[in-house]
PDB file of N, CA and C in Angstrom:
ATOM      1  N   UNK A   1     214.682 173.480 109.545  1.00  0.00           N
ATOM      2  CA  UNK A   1     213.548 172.751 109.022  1.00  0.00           C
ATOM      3  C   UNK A   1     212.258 173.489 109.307  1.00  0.00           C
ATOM      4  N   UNK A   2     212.203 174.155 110.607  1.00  0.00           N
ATOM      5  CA  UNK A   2     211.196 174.908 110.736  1.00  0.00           C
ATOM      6  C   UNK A   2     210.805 176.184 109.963  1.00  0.00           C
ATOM      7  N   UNK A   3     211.825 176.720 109.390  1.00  0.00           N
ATOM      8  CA  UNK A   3     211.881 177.899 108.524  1.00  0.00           C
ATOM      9  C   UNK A   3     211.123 177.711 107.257  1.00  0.00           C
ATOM     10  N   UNK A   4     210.975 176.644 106.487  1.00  0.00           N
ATOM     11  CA  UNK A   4     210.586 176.240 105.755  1.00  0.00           C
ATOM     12  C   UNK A   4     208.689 176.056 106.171  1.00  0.00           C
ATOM     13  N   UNK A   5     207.911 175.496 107.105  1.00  0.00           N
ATOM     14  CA  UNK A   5     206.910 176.001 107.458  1.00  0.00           C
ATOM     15  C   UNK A   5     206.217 177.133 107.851  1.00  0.00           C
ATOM     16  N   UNK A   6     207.128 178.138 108.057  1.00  0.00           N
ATOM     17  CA  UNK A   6     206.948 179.484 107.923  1.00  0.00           C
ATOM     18  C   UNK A   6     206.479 179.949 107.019  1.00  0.00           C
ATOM     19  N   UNK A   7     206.425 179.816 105.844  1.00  0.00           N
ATOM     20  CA  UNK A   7     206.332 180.232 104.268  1.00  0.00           C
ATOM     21  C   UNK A   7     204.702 179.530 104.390  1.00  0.00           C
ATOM     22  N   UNK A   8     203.787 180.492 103.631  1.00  0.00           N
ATOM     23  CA  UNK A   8     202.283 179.814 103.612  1.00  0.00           C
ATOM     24  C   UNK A   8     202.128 178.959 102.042  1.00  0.00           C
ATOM     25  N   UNK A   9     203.219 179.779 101.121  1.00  0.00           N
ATOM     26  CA  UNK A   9     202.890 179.212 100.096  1.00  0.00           C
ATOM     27  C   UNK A   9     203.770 177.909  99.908  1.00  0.00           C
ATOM     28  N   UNK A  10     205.011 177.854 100.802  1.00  0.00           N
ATOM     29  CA  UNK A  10     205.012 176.424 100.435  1.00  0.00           C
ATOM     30  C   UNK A  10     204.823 175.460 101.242  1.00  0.00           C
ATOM     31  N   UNK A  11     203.890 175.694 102.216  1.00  0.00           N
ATOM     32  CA  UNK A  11     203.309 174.742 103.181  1.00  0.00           C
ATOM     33  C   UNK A  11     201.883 174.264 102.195  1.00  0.00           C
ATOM     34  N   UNK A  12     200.909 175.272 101.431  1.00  0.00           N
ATOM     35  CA  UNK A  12     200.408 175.196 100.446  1.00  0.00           C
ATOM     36  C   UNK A  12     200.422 174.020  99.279  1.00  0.00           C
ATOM     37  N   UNK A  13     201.537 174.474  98.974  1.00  0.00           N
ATOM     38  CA  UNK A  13     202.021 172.987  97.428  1.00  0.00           C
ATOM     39  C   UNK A  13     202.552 172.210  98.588  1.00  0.00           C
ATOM     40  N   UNK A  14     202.879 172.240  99.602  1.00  0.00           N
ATOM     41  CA  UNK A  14     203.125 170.548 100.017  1.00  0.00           C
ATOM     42  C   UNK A  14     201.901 170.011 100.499  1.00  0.00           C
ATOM     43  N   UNK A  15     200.730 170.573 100.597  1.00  0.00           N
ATOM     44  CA  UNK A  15     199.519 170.235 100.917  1.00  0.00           C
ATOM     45  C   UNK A  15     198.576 169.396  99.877  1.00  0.00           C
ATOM     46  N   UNK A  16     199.327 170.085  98.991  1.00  0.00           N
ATOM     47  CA  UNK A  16     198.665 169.722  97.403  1.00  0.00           C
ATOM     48  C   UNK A  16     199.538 168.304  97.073  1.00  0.00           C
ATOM     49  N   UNK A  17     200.480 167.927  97.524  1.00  0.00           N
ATOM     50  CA  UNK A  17     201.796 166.844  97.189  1.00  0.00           C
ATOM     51  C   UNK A  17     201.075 166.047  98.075  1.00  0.00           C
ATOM     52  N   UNK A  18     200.590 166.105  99.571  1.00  0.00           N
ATOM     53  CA  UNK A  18     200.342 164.936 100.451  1.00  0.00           C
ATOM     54  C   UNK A  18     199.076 164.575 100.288  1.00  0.00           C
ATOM     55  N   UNK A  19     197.836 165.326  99.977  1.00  0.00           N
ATOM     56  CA  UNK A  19     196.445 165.360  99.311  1.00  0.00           C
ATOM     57  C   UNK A  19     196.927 164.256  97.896  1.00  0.00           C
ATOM     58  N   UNK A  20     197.617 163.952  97.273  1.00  0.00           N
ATOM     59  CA  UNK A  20     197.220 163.601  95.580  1.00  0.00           C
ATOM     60  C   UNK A  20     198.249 162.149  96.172  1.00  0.00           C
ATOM     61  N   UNK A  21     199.282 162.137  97.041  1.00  0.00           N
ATOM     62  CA  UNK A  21     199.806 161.177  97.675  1.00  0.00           C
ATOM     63  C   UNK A  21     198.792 160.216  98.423  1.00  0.00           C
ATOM     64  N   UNK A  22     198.411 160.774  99.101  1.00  0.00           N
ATOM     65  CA  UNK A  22     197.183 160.217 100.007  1.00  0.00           C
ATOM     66  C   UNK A  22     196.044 159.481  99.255  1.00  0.00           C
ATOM     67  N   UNK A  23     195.631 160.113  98.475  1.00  0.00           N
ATOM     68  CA  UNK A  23     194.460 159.462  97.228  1.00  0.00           C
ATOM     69  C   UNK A  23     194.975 158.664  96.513  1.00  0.00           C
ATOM     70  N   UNK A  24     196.231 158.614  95.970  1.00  0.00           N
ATOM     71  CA  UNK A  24     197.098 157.904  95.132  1.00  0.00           C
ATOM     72  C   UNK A  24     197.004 156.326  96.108  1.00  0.00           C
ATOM     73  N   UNK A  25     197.499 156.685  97.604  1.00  0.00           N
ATOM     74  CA  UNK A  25     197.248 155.450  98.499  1.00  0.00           C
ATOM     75  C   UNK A  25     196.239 154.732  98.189  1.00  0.00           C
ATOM     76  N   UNK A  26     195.372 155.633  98.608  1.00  0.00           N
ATOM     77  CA  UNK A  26     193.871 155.070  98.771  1.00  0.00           C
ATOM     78  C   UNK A  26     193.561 153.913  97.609  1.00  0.00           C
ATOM     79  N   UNK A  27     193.115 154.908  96.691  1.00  0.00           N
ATOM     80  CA  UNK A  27     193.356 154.025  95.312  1.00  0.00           C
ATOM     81  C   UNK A  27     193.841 153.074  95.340  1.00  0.00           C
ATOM     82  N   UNK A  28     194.798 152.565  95.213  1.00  0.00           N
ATOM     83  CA  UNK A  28     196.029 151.519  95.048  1.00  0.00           C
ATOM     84  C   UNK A  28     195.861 150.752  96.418  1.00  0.00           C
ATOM     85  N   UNK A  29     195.904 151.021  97.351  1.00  0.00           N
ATOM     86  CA  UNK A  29     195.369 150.164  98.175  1.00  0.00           C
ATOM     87  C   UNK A  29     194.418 149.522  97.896  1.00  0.00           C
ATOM     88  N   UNK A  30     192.885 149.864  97.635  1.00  0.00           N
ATOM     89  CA  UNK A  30     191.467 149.497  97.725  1.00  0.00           C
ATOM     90  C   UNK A  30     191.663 148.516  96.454  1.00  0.00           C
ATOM     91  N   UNK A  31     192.296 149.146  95.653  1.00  0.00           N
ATOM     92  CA  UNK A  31     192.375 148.237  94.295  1.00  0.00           C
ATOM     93  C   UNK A  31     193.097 146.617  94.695  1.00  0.00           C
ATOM     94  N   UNK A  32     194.368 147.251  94.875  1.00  0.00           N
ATOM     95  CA  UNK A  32     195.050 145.532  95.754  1.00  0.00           C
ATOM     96  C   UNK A  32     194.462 144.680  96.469  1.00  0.00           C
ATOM     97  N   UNK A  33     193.900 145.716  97.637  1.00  0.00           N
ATOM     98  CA  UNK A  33     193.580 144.969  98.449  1.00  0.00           C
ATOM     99  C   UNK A  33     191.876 144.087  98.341  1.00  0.00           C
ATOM    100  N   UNK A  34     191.067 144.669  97.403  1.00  0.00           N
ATOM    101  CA  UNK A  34     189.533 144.906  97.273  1.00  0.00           C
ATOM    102  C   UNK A  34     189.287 144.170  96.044  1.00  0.00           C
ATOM    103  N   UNK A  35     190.002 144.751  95.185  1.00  0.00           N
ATOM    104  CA  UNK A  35     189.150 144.486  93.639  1.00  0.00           C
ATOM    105  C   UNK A  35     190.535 143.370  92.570  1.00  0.00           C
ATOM    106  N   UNK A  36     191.446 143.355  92.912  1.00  0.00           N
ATOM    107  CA  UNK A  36     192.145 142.858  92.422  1.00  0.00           C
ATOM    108  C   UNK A  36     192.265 141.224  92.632  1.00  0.00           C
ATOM    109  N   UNK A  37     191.655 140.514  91.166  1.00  0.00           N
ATOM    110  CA  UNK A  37     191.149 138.976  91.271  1.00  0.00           C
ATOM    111  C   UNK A  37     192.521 138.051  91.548  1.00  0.00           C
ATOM    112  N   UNK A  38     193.676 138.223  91.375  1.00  0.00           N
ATOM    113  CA  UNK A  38     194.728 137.832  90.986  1.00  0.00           C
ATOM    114  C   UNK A  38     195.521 137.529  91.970  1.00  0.00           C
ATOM    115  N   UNK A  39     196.518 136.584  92.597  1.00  0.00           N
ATOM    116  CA  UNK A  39     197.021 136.125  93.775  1.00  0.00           C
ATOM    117  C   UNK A  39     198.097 137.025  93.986  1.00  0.00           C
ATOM    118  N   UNK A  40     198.360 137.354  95.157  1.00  0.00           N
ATOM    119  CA  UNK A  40     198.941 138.468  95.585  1.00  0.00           C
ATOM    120  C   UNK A  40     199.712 137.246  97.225  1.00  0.00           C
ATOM    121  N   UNK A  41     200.801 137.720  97.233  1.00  0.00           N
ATOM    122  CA  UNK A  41     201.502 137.258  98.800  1.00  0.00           C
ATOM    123  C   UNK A  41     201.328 137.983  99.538  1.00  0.00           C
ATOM    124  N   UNK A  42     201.046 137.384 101.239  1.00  0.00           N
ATOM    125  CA  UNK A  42     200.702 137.887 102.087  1.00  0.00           C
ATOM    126  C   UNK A  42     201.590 139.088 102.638  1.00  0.00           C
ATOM    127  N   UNK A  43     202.639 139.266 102.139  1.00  0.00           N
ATOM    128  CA  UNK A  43     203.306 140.590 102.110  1.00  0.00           C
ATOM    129  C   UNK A  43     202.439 141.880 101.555  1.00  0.00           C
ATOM    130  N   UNK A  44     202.206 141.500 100.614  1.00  0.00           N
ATOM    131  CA  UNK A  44     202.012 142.652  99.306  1.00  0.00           C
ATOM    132  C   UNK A  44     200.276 143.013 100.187  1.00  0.00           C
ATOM    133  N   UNK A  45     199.801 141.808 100.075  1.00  0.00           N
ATOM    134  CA  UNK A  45     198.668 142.068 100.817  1.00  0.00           C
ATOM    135  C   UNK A  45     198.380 142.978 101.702  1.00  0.00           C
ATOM    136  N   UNK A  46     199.084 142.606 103.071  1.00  0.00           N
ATOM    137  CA  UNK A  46     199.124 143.568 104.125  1.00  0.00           C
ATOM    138  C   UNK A  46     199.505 145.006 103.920  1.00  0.00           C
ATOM    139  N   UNK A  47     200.466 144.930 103.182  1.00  0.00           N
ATOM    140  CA  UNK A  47     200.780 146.472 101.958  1.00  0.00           C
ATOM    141  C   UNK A  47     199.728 147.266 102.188  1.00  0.00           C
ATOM    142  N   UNK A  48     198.854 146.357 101.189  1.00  0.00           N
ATOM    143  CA  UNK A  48     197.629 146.906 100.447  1.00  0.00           C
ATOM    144  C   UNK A  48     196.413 147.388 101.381  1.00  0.00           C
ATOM    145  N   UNK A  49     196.560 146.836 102.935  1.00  0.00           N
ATOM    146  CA  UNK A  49     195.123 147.048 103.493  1.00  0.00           C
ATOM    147  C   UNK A  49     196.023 148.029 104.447  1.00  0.00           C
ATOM    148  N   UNK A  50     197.778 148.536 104.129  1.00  0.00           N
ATOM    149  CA  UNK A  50     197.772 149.377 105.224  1.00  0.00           C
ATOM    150  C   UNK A  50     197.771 150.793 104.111  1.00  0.00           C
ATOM    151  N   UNK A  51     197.584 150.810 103.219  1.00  0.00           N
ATOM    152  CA  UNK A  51     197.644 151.504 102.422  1.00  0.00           C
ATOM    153  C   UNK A  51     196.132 152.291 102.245  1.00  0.00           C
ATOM    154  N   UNK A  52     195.111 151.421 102.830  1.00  0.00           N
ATOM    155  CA  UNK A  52     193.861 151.869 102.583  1.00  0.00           C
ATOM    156  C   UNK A  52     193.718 152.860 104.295  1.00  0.00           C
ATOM    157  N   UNK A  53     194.897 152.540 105.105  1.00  0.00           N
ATOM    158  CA  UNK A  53     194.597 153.335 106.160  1.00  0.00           C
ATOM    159  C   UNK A  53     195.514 154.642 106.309  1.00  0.00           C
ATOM    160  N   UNK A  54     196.553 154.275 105.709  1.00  0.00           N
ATOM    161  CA  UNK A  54     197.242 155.775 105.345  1.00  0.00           C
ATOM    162  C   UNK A  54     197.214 156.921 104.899  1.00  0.00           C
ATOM    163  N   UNK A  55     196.094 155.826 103.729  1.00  0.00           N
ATOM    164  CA  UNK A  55     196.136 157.189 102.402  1.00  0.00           C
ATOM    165  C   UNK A  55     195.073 158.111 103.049  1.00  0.00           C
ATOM    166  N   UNK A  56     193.905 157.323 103.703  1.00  0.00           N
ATOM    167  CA  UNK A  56     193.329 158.693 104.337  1.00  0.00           C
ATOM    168  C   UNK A  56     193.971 159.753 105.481  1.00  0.00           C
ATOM    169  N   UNK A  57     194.640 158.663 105.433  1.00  0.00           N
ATOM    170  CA  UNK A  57     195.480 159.447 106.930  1.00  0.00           C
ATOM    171  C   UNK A  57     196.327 160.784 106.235  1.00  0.00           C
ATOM    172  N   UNK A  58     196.717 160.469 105.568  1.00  0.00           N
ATOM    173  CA  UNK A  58     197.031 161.659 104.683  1.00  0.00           C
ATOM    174  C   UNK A  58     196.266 162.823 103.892  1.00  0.00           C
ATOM    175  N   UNK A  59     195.198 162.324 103.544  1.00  0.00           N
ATOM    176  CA  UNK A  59     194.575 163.098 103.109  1.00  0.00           C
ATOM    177  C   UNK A  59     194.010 164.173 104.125  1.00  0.00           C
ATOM    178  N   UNK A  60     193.768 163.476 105.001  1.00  0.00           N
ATOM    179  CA  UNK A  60     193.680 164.824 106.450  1.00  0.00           C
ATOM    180  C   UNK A  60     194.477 165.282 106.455  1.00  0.00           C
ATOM    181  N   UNK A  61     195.597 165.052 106.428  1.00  0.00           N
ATOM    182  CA  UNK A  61     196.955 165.799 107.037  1.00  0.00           C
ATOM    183  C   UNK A  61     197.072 166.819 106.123  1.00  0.00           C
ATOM    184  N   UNK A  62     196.966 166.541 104.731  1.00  0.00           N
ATOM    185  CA  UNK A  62     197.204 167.365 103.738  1.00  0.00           C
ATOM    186  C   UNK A  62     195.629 168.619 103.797  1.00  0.00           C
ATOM    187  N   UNK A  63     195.075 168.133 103.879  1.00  0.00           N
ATOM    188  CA  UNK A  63     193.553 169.085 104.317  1.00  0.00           C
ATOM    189  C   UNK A  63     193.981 169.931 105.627  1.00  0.00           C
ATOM    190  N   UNK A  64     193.973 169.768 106.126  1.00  0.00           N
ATOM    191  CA  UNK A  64     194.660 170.255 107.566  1.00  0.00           C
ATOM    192  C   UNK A  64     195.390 171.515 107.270  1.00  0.00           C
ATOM    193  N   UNK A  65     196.323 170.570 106.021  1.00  0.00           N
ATOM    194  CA  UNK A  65     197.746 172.290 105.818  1.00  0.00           C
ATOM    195  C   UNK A  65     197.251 172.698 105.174  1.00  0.00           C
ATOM    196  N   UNK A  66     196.549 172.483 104.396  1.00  0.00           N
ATOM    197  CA  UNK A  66     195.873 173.361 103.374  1.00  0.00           C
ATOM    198  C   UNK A  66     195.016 174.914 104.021  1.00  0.00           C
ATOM    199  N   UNK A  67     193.890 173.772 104.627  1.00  0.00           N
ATOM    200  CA  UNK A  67     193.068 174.738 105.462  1.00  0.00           C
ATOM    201  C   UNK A  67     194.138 175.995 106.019  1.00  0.00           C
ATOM    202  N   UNK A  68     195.472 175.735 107.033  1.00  0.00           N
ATOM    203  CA  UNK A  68     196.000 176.822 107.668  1.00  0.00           C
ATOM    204  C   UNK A  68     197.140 177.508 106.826  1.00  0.00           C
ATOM    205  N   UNK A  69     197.251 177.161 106.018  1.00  0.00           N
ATOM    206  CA  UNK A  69     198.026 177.692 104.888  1.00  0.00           C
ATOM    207  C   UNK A  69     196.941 178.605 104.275  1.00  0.00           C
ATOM    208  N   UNK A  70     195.894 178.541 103.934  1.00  0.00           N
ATOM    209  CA  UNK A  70     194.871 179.239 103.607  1.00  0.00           C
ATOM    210  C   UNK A  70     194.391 180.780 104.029  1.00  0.00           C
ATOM    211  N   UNK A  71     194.345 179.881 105.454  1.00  0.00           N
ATOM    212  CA  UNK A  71     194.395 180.873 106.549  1.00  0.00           C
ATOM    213  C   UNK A  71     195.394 182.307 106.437  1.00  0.00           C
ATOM    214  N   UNK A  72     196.463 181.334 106.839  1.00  0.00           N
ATOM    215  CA  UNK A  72     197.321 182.113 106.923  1.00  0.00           C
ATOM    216  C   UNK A  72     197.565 183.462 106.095  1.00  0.00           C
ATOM    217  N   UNK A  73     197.648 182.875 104.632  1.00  0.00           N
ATOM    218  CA  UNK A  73     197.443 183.659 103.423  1.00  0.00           C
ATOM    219  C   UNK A  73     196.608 184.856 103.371  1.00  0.00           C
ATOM    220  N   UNK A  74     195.370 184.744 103.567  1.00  0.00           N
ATOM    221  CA  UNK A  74     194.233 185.450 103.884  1.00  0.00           C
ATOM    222  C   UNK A  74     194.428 186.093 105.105  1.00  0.00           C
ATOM    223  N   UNK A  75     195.167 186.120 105.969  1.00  0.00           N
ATOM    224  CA  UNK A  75     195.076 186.327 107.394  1.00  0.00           C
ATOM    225  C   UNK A  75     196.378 187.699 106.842  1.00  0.00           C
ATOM    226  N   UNK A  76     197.669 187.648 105.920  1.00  0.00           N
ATOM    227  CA  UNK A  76     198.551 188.265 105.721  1.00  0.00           C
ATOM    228  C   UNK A  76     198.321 189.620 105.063  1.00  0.00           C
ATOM    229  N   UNK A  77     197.116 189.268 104.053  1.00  0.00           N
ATOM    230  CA  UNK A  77     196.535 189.840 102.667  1.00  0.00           C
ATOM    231  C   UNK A  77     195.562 191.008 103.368  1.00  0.00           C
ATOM    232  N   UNK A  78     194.786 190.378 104.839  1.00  0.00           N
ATOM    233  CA  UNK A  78     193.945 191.227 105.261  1.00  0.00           C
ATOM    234  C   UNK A  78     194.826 192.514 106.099  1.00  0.00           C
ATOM    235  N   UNK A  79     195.850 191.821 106.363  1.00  0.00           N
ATOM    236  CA  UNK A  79     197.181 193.126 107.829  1.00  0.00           C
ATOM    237  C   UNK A  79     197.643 193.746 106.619  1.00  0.00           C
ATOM    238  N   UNK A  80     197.740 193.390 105.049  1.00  0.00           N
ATOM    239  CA  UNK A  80     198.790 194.204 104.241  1.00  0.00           C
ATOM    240  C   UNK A  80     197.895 195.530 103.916  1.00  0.00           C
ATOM    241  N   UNK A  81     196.558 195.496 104.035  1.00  0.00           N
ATOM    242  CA  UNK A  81     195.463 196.174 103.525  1.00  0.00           C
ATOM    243  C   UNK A  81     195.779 197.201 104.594  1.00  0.00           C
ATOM    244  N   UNK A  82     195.394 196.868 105.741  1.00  0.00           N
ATOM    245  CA  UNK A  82     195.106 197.308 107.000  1.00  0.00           C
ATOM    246  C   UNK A  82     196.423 198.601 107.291  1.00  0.00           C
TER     247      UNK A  82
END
């Protein structure tokens, strides 16, 4: 499993998968939980306001890999020169 984070480019597109996941949360949370006039059960509810704390939570996470996936990339590109 770790072999697979090794690779910058596909730590990269999974950065890009948990970033559009994360916003996708957000969204859909804020909407359920915020703007949506319509009766909802206290299930779906709680859903919805944990959804408004995830999705950012993700969106860091996915920023995060991005950023060192970035890195990394740039960090490979500069030793191949060298």
């Amino acid at each position: 499993m770790f072999n697979f984070f090794d690779n910058p480019l596909t730590v990269l597109h999974l950065s890009s998968k948990v970033l559009g996941a994360g916003l996708a949360m957000l969204l859909v949370g804020i909407y359920g939980a915020y703007l949506y006039g319509g009766h909802l059960s206290i299930v779906v509810l709680v859903t919805m306001h944990a959804m408004t704390i995830i999705g950012p939570t993700l969106i860091k996470i996915g920023y995060v890999m991005r950023l060192l996936a970035q890195y990394r990339l740039e960090k490979g590109l500069t030793h191949a020169v060298a």
